[in-house]
PDB file of N, CA and C in Angstrom:
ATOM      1  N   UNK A   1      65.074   7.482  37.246  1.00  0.00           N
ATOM      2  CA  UNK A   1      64.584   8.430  36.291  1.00  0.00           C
ATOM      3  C   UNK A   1      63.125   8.166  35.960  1.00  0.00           C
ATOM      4  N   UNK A   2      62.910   6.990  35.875  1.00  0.00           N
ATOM      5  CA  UNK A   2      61.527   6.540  35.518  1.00  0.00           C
ATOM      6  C   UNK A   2      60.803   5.699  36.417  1.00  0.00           C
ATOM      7  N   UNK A   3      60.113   5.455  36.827  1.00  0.00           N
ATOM      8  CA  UNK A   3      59.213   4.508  37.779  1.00  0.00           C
ATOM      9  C   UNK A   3      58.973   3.512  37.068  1.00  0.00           C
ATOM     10  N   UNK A   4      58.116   2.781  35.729  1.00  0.00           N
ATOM     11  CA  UNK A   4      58.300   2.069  34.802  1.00  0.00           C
ATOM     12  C   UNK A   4      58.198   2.308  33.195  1.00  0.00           C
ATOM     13  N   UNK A   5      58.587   2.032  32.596  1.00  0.00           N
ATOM     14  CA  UNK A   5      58.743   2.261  31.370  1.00  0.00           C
ATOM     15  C   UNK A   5      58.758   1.262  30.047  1.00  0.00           C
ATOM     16  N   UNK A   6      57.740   1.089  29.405  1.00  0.00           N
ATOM     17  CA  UNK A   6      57.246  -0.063  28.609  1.00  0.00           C
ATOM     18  C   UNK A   6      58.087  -0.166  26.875  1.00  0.00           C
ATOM     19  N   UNK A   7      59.045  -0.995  26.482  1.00  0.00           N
ATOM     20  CA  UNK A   7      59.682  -1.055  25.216  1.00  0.00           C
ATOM     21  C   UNK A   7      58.769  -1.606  24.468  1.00  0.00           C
ATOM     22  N   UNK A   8      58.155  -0.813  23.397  1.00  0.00           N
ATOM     23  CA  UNK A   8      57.661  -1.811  21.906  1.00  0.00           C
ATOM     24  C   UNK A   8      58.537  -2.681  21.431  1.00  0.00           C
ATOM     25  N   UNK A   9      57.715  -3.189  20.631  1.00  0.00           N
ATOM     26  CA  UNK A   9      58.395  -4.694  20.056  1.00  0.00           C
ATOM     27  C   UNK A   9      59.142  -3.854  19.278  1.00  0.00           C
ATOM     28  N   UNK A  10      58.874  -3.142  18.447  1.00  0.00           N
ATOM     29  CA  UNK A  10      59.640  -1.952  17.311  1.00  0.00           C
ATOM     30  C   UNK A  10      61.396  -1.783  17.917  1.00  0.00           C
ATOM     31  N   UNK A  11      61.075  -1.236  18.966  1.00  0.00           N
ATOM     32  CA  UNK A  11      62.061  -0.600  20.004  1.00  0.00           C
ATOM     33  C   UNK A  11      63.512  -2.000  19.542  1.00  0.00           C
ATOM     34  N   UNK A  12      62.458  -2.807  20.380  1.00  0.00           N
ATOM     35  CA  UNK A  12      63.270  -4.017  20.597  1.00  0.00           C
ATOM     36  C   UNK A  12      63.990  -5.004  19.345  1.00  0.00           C
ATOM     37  N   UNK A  13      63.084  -5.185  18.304  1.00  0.00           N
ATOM     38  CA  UNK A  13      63.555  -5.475  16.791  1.00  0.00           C
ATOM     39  C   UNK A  13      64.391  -4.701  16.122  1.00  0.00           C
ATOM     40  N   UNK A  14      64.438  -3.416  16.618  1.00  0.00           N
ATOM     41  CA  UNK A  14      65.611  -2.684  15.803  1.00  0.00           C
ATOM     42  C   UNK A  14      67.160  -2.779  16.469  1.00  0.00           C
ATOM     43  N   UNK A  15      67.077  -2.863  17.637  1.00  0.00           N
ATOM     44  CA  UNK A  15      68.016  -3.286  18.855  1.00  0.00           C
ATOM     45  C   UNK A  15      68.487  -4.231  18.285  1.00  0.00           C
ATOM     46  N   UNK A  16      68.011  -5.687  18.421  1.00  0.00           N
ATOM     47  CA  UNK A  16      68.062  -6.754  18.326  1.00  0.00           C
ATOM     48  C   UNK A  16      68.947  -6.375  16.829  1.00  0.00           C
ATOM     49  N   UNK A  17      68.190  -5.889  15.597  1.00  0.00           N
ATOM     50  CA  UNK A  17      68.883  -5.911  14.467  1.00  0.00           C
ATOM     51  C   UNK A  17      70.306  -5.540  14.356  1.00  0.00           C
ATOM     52  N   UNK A  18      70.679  -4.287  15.250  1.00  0.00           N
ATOM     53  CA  UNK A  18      71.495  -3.633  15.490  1.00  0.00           C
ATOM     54  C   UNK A  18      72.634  -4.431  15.806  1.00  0.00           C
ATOM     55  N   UNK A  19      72.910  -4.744  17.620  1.00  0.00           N
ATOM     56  CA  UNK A  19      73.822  -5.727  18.044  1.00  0.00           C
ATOM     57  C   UNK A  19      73.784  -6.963  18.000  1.00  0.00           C
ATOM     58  N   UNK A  20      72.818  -7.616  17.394  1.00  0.00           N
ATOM     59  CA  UNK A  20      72.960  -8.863  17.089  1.00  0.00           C
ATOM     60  C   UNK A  20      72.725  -9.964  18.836  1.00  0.00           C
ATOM     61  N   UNK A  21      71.946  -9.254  19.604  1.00  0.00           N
ATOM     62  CA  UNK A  21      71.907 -10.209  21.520  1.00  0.00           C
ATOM     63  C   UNK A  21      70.147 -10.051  21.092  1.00  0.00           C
ATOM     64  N   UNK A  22      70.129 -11.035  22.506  1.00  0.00           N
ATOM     65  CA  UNK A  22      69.007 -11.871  22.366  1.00  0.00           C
ATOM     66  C   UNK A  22      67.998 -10.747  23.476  1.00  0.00           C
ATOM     67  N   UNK A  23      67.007 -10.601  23.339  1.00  0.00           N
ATOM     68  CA  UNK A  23      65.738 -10.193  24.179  1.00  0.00           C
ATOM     69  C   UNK A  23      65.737  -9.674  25.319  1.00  0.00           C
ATOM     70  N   UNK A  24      66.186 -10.637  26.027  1.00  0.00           N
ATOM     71  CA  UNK A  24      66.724 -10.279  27.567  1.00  0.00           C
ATOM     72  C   UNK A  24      68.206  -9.551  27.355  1.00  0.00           C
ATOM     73  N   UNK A  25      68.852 -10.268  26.691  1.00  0.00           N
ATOM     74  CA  UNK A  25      70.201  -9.091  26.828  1.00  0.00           C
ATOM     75  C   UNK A  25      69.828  -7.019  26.513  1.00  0.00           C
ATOM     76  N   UNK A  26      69.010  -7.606  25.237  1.00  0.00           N
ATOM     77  CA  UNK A  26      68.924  -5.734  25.059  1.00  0.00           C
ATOM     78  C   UNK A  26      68.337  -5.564  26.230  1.00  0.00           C
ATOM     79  N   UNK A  27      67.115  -5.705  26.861  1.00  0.00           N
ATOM     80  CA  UNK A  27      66.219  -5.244  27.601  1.00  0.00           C
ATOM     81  C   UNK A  27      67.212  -4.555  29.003  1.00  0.00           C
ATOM     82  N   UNK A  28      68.386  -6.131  29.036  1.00  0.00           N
ATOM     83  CA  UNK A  28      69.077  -5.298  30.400  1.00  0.00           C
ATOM     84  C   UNK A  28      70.089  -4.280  29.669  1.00  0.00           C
ATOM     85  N   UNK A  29      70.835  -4.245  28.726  1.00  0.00           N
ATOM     86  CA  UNK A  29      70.719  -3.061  28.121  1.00  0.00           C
ATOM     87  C   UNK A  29      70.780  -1.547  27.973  1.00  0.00           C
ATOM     88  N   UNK A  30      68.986  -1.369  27.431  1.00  0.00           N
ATOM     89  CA  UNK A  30      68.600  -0.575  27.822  1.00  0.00           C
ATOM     90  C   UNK A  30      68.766  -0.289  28.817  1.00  0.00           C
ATOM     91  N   UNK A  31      68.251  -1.138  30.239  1.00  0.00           N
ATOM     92  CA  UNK A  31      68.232  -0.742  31.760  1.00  0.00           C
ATOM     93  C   UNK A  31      69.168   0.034  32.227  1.00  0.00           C
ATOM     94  N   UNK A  32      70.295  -0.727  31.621  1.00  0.00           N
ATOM     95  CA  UNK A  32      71.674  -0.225  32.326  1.00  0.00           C
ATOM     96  C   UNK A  32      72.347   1.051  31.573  1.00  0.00           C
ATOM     97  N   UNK A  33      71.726   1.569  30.282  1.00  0.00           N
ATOM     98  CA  UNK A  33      72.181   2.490  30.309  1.00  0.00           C
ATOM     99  C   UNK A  33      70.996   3.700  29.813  1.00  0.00           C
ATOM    100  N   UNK A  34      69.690   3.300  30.452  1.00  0.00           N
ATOM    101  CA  UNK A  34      69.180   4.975  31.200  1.00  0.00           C
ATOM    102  C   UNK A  34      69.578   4.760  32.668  1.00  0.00           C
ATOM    103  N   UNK A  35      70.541   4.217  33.527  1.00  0.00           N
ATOM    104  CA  UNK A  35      71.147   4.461  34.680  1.00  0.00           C
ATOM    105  C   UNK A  35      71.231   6.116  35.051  1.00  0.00           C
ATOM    106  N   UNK A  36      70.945   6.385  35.970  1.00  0.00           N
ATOM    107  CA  UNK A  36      70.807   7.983  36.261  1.00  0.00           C
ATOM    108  C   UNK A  36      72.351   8.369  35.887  1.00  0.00           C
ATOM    109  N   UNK A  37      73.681   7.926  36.194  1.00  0.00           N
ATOM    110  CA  UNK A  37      74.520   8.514  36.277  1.00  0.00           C
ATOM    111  C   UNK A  37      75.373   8.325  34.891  1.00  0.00           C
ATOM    112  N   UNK A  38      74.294   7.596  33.543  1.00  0.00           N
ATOM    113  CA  UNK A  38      74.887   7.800  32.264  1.00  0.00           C
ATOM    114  C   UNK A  38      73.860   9.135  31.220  1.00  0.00           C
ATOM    115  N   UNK A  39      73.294   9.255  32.414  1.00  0.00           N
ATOM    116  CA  UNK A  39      71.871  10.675  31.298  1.00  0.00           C
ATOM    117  C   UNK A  39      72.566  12.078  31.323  1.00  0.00           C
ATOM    118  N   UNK A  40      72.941  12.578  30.040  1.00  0.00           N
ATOM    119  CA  UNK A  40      73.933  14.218  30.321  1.00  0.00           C
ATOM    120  C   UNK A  40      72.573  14.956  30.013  1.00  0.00           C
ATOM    121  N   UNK A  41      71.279  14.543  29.286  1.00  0.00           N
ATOM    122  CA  UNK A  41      70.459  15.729  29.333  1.00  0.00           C
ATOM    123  C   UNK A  41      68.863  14.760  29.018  1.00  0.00           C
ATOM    124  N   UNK A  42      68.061  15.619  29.671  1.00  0.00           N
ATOM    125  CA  UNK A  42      66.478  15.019  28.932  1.00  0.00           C
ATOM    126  C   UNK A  42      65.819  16.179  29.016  1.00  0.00           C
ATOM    127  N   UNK A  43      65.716  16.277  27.885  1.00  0.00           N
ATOM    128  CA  UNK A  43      64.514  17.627  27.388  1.00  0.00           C
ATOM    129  C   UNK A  43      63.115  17.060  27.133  1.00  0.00           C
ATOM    130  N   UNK A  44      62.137  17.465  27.587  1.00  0.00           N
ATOM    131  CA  UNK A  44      60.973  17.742  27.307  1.00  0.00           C
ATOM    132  C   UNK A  44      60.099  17.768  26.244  1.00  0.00           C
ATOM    133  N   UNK A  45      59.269  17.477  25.533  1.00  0.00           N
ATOM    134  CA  UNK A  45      58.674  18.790  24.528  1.00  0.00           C
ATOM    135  C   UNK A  45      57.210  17.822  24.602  1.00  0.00           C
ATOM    136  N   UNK A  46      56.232  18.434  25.063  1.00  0.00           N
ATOM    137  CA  UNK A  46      55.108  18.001  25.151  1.00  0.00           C
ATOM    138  C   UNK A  46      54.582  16.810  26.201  1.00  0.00           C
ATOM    139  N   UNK A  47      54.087  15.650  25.539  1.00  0.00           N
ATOM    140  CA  UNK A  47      54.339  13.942  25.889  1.00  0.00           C
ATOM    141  C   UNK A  47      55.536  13.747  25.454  1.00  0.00           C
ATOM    142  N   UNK A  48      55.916  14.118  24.842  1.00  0.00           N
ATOM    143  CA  UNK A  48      57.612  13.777  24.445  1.00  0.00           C
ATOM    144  C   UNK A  48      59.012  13.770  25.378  1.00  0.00           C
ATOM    145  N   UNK A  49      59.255  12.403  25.605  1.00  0.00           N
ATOM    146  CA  UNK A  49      60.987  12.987  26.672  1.00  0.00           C
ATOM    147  C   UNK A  49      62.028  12.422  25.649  1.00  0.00           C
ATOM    148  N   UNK A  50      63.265  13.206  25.403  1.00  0.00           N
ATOM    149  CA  UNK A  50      64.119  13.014  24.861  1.00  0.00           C
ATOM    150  C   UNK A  50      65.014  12.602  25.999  1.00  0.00           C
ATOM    151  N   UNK A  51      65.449  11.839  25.605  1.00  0.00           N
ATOM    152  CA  UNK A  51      66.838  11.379  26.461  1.00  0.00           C
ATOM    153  C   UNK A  51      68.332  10.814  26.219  1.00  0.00           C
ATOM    154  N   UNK A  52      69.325  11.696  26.311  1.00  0.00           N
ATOM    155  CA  UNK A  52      70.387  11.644  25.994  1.00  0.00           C
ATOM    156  C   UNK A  52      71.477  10.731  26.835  1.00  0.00           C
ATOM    157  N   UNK A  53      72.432   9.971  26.452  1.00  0.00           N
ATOM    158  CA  UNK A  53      73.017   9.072  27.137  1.00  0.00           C
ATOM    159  C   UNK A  53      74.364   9.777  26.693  1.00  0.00           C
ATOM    160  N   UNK A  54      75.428   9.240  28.064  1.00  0.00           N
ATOM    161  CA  UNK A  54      77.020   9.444  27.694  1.00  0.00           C
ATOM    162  C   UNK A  54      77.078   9.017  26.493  1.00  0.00           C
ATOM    163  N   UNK A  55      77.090   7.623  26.195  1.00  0.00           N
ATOM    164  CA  UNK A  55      77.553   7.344  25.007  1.00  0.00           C
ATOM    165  C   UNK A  55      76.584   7.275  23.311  1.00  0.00           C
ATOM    166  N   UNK A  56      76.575   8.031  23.492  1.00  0.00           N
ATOM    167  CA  UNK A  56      76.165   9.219  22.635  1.00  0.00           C
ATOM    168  C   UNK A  56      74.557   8.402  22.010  1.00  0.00           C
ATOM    169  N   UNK A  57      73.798   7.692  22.759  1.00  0.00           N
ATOM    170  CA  UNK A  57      72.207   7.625  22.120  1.00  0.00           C
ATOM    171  C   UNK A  57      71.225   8.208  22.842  1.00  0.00           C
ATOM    172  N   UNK A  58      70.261   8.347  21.882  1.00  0.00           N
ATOM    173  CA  UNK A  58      69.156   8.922  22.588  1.00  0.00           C
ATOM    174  C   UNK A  58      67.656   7.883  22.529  1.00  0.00           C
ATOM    175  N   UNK A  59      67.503   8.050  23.462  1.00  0.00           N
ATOM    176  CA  UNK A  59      65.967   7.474  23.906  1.00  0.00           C
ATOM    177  C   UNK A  59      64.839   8.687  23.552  1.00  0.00           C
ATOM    178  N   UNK A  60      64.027   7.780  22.753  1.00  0.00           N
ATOM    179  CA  UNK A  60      62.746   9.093  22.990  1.00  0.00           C
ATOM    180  C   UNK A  60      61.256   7.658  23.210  1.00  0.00           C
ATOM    181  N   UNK A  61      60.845   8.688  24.402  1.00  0.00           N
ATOM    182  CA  UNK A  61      59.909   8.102  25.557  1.00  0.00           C
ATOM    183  C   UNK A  61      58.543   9.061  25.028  1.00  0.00           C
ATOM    184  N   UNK A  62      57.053   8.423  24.874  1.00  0.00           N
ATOM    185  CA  UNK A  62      56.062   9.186  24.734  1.00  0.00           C
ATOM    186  C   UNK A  62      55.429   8.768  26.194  1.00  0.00           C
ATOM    187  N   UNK A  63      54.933   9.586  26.937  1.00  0.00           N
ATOM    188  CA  UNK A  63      53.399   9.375  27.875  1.00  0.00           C
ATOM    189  C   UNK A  63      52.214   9.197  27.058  1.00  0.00           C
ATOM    190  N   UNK A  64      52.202   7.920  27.377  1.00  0.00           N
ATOM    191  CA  UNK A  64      50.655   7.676  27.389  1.00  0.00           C
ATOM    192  C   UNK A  64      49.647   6.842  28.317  1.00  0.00           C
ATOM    193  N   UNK A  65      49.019   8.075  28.926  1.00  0.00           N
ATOM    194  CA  UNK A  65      48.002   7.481  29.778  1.00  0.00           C
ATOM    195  C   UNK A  65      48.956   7.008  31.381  1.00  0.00           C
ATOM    196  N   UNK A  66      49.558   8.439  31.534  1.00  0.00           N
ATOM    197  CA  UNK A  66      50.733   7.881  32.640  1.00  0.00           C
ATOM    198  C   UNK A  66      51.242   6.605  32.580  1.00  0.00           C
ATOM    199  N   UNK A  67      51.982   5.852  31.438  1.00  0.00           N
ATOM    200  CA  UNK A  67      52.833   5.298  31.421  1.00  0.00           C
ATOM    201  C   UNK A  67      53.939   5.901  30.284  1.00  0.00           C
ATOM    202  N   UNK A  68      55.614   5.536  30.400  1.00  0.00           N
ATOM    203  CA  UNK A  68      56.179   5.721  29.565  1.00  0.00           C
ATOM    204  C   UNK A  68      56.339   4.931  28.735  1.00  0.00           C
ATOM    205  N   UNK A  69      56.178   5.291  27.391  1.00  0.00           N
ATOM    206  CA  UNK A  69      56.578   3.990  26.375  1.00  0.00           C
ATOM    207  C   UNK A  69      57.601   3.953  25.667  1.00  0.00           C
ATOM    208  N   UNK A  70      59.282   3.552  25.822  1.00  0.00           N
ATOM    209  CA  UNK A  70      59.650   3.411  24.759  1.00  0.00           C
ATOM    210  C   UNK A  70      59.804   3.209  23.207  1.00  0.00           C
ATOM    211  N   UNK A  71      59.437   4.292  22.605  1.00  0.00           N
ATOM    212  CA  UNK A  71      59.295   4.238  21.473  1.00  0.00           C
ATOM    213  C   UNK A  71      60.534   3.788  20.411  1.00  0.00           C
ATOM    214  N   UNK A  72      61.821   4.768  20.427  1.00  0.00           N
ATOM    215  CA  UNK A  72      62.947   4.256  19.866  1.00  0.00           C
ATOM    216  C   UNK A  72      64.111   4.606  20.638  1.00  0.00           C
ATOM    217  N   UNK A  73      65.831   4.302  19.895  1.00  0.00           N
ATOM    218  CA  UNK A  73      66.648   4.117  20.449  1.00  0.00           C
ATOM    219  C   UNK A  73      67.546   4.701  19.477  1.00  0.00           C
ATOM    220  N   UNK A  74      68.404   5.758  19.428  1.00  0.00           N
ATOM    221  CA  UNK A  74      68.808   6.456  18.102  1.00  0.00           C
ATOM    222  C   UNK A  74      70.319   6.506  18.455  1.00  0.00           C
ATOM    223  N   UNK A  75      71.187   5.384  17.874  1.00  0.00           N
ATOM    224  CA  UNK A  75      72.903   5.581  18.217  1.00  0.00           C
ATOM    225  C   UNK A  75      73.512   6.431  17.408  1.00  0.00           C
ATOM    226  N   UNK A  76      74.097   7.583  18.031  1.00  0.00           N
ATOM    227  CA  UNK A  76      74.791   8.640  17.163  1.00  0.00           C
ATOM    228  C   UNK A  76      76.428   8.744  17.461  1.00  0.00           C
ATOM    229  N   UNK A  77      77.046   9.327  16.298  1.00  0.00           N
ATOM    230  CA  UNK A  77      78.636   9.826  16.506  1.00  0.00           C
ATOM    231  C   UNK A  77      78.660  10.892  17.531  1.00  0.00           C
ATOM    232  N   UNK A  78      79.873  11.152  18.011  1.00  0.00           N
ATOM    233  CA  UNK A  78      80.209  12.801  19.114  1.00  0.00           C
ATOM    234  C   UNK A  78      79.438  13.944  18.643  1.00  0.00           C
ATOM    235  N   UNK A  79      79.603  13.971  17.116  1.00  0.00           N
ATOM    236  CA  UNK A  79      79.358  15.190  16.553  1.00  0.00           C
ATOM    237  C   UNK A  79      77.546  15.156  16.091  1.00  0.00           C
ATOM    238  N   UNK A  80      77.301  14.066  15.486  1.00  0.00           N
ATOM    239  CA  UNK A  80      75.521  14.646  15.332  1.00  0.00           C
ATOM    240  C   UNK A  80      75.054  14.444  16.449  1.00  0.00           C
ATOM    241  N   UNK A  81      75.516  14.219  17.671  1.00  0.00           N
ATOM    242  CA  UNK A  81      74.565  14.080  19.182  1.00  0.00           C
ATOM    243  C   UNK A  81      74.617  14.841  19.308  1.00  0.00           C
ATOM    244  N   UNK A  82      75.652  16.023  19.629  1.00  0.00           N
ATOM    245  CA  UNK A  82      75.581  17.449  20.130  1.00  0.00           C
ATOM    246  C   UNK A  82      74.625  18.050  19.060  1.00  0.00           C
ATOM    247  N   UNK A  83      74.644  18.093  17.824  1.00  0.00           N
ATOM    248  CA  UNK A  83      73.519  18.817  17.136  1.00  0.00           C
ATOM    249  C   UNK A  83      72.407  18.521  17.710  1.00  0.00           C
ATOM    250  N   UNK A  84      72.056  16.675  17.645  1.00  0.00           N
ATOM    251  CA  UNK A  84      70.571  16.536  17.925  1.00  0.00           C
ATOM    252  C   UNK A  84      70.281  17.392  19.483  1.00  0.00           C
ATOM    253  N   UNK A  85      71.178  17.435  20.078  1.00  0.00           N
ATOM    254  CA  UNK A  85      70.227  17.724  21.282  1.00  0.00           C
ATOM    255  C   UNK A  85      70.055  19.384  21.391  1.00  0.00           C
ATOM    256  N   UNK A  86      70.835  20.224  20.238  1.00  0.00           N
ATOM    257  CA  UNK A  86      70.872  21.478  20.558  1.00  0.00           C
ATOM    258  C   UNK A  86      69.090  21.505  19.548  1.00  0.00           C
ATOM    259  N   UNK A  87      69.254  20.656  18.274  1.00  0.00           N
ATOM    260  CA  UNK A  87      67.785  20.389  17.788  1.00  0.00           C
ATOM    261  C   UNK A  87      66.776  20.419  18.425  1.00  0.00           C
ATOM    262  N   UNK A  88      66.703  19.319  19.078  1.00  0.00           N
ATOM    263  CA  UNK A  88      65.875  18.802  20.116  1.00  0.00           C
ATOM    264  C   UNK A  88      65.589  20.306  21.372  1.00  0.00           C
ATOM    265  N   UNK A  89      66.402  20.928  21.878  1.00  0.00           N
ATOM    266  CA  UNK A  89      66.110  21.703  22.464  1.00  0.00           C
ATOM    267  C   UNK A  89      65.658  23.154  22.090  1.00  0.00           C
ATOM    268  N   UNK A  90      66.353  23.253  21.232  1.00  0.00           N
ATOM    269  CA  UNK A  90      65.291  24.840  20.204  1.00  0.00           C
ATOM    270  C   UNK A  90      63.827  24.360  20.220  1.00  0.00           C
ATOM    271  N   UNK A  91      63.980  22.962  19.777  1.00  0.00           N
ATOM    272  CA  UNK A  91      62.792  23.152  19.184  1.00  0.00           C
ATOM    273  C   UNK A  91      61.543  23.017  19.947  1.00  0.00           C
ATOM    274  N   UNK A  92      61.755  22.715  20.801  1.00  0.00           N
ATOM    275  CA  UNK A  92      60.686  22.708  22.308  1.00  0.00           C
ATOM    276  C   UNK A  92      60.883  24.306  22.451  1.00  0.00           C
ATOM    277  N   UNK A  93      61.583  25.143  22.564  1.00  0.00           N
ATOM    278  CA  UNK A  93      61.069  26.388  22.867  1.00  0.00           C
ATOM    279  C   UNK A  93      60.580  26.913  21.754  1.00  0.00           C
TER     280      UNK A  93
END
């Protein structure tokens, strides 16, 4: 999906806060689940990529300066994921 893609410390401290694993564990993580065959949608909107995972989080990625940067990591229930992404997609058009 991505060629490389850079996590802030932000990214990573809130992770970390979250599940309670060490540095390298989130990092593989993350890896393993923007896996192409866990992404049900990535919308667009500007520099902005939203990215939706099976199990129900979303990644949002800014370009800058042709690189991607992980900005954050947003874990949601069944039910506000389907909102966010119908959100997320109005609102780019």
């Amino acid at each position: 999906m991505f060629d490389h893609f850079i996590i802030t410390n932000h990214a990573l401290e809130r992770y970390i806060e979250r599940v309670g694993y060490n540095k390298a564990d989130v990092i593989r993580h993350i890896k393993n689940d923007l896996h192409f065959t866990k992404i049900t949608r990535i919308i667009n909107n500007g520099n902005t990529r939203h990215v939706f995972t099976r199990n129900s989080k979303e990644f949002i990625f800014v370009n800058n300066h042709d690189k991607w940067i992980l900005k954050t990591v947003i874990k949601r229930n069944r039910q506000t994921h389907k909102e966010a992404i119908n959100h997320r997609q109005f609102a780019c058009a």
